[in-house]
N, C-alpha and C. Protein backbone atom coordinates (compact mmCIF):
# COMPACT_ATOMS: atom_id res chain seq x y z
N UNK A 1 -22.82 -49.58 -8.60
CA UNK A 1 -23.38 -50.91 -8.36
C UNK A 1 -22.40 -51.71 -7.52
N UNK A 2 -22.99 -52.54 -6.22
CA UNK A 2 -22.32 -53.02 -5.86
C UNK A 2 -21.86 -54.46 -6.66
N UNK A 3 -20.97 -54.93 -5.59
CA UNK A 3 -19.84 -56.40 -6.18
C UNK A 3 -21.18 -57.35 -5.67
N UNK A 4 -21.20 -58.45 -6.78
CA UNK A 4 -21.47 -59.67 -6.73
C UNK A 4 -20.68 -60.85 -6.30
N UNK A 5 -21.44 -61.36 -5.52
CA UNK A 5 -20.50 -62.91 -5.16
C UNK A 5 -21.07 -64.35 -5.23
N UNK A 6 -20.18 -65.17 -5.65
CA UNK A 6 -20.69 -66.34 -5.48
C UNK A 6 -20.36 -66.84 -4.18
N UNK A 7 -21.54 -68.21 -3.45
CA UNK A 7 -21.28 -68.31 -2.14
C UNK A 7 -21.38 -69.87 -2.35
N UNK A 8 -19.92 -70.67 -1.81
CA UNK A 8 -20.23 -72.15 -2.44
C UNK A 8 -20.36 -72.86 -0.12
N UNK A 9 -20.50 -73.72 -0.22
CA UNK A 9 -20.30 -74.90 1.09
C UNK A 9 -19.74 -75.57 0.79
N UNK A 10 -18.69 -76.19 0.95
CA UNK A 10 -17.81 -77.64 1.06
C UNK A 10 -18.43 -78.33 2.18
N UNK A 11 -19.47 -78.96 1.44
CA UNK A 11 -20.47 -80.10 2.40
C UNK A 11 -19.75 -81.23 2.64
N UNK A 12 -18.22 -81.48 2.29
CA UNK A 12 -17.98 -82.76 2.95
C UNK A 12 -16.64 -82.07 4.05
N UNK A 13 -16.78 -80.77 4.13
CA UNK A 13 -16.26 -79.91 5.46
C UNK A 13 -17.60 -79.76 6.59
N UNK A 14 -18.83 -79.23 6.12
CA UNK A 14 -20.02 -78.95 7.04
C UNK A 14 -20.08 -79.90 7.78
N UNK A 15 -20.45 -79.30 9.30
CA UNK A 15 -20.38 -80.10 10.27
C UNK A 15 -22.22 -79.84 11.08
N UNK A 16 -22.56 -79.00 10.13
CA UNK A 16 -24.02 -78.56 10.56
C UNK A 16 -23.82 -77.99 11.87
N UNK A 17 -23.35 -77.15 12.14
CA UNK A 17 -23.13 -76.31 13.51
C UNK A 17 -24.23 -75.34 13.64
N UNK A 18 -24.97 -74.66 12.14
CA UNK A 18 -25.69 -73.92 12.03
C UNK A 18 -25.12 -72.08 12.00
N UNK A 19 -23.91 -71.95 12.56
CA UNK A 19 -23.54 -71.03 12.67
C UNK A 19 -23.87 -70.21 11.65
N UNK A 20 -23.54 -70.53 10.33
CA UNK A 20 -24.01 -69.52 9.33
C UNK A 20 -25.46 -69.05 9.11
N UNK A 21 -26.68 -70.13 9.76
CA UNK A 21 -27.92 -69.37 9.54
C UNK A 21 -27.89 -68.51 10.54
N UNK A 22 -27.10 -68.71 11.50
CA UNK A 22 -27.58 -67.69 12.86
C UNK A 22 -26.94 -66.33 12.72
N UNK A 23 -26.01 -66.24 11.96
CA UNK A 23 -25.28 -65.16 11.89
C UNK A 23 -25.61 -64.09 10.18
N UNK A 24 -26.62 -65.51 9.54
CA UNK A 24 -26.80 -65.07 8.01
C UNK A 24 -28.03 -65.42 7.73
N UNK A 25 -29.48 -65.59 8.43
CA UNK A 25 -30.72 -66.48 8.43
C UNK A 25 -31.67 -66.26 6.67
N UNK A 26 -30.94 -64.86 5.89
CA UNK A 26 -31.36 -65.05 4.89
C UNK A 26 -30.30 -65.40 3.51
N UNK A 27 -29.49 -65.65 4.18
CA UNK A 27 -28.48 -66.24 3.48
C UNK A 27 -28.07 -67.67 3.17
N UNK A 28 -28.43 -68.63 4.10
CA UNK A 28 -27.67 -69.93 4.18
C UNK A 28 -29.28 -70.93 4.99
N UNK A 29 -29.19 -72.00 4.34
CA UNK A 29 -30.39 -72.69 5.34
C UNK A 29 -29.56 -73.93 5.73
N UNK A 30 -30.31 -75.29 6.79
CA UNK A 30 -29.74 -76.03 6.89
C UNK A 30 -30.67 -77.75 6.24
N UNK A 31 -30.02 -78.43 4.99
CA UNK A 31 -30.99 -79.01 4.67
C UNK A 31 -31.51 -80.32 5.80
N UNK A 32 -32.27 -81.28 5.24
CA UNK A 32 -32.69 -82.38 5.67
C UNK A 32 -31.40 -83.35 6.59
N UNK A 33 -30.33 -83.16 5.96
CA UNK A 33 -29.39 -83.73 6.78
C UNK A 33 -28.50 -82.86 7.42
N UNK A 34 -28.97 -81.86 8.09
CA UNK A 34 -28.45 -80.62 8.65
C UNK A 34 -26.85 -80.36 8.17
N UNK A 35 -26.93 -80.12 6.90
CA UNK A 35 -25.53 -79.36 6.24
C UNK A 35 -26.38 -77.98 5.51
N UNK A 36 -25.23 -77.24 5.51
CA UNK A 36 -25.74 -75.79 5.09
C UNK A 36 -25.63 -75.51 3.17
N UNK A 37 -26.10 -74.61 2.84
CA UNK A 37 -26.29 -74.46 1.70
C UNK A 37 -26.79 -72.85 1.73
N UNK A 38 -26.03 -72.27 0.95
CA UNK A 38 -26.77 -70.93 0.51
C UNK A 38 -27.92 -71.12 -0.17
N UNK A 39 -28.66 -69.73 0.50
CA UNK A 39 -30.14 -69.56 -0.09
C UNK A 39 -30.18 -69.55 -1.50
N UNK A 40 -29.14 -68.80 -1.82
CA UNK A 40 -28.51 -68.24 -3.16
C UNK A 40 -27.05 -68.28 -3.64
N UNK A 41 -26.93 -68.98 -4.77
CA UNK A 41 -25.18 -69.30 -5.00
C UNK A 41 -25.00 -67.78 -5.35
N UNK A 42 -25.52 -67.34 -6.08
CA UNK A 42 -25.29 -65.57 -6.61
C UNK A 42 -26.05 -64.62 -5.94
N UNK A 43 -25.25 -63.83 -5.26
CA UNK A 43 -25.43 -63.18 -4.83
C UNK A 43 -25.04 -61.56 -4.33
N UNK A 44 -25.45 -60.31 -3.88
CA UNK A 44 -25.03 -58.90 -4.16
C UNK A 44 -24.13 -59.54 -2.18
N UNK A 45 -23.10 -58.79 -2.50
CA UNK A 45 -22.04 -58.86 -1.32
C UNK A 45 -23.13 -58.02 -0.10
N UNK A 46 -22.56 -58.99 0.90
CA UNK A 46 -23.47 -58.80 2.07
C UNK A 46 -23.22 -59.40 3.40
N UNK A 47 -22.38 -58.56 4.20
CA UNK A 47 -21.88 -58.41 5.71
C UNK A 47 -22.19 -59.76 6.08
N UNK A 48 -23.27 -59.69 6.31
CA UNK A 48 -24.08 -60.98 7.22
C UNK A 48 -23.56 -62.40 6.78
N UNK A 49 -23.45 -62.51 5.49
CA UNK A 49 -22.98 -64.18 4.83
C UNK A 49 -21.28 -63.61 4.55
N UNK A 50 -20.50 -62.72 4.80
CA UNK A 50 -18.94 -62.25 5.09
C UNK A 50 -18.86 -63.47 6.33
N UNK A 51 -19.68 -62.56 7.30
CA UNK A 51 -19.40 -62.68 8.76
C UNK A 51 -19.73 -64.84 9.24
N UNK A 52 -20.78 -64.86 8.80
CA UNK A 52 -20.97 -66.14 8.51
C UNK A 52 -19.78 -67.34 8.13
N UNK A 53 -19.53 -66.56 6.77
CA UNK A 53 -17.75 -67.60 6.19
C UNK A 53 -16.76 -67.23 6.96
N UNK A 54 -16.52 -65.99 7.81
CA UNK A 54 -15.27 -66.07 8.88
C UNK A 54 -15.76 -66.75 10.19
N UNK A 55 -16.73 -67.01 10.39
CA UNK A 55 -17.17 -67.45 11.72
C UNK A 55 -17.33 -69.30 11.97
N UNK A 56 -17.51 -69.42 10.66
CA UNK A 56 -17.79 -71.21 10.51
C UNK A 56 -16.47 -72.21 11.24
N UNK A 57 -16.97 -72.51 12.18
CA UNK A 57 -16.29 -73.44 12.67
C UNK A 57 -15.22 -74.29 11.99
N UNK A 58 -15.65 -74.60 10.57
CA UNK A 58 -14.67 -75.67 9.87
C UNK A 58 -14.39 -75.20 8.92
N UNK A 59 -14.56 -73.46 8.14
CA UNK A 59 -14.02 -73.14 7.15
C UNK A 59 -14.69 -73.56 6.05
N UNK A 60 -15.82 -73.96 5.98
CA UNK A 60 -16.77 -74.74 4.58
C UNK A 60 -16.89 -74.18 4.27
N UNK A 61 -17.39 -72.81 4.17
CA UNK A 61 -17.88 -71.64 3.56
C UNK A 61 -16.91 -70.54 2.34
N UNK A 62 -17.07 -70.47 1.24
CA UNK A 62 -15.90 -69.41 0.12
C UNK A 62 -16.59 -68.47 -0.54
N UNK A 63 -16.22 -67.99 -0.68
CA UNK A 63 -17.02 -66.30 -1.19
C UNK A 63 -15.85 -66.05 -2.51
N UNK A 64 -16.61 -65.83 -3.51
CA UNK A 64 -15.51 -65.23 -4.79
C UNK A 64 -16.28 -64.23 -5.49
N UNK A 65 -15.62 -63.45 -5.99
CA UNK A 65 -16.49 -62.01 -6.93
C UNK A 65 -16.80 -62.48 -7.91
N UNK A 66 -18.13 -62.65 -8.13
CA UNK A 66 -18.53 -63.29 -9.09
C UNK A 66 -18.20 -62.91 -10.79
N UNK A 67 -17.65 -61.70 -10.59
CA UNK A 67 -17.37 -60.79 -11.97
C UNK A 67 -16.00 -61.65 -12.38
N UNK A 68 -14.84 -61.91 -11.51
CA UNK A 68 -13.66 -62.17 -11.78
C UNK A 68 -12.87 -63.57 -11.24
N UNK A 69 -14.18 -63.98 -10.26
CA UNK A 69 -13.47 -65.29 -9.56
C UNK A 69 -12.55 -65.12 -8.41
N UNK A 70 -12.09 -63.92 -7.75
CA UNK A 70 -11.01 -63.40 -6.83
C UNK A 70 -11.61 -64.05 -5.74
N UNK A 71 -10.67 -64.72 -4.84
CA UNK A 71 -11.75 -65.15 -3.55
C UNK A 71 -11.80 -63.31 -2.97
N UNK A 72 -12.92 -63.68 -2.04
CA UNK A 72 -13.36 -62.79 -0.84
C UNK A 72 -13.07 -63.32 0.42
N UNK A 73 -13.27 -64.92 0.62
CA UNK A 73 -13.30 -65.40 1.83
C UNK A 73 -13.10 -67.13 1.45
N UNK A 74 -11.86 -67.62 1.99
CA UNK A 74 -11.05 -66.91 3.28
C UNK A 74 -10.29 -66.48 2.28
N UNK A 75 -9.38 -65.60 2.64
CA UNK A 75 -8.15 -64.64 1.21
C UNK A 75 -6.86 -65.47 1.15
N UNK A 76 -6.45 -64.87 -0.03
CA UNK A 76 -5.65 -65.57 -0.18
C UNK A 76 -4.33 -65.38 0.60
N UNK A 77 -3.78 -66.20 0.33
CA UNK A 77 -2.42 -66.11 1.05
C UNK A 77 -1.29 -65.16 1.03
C-alpha cells in the first residue's frame, strides 16, 4: 500500500498564480477569491500535487505523511 499524505496551503502565502491546478488539476482548485486549496486534505501520494508544491511560486504548498507527520515537501533541513 502506498504512503498517504496530507496536503495543507498557507493561504496567507497564496498568491493565486494557479500554478498548482495546472500542474495538479485534480488535486488543488482555485476558490472564489482565487487562492488555492486542495481538492483533498488526505490524500494517496501523487507526482502531480509533489510537482505542484515544488513548483509554487511562493512555497504555500506542504505535503506530510499522513501516517507520521514527516514533511514530504519542502524537506527538511
Amino acid at each position: 500500500m502506498g504512503d498517504r499524505w496530507h496536503v495543507e496551503v498557507d493561504r496567507s502565502l497564496c498568491i493565486g498564480s494557479a500554478q498548482c491546478v495546472h500542474r495538479a488539476p485534480g488535486g488543488f482548485r482555485l476558490d472564489a477569491g482565487r487562492q488555492s486549496r486542495p481538492v483533498e486534505a488526505e490524500t494517496d501520494a501523487d507526482e502531480g500535487i509533489l510537482l505542484a508544491a515544488e513548483n509554487c511560486p511562493v512555497e504555500a504548498i506542504a505535503i506530510t505523511l499522513l501516517s507520521s507527520g514527516e514533511p514530504v515537501f519542502p524537506p527538511e533541513e
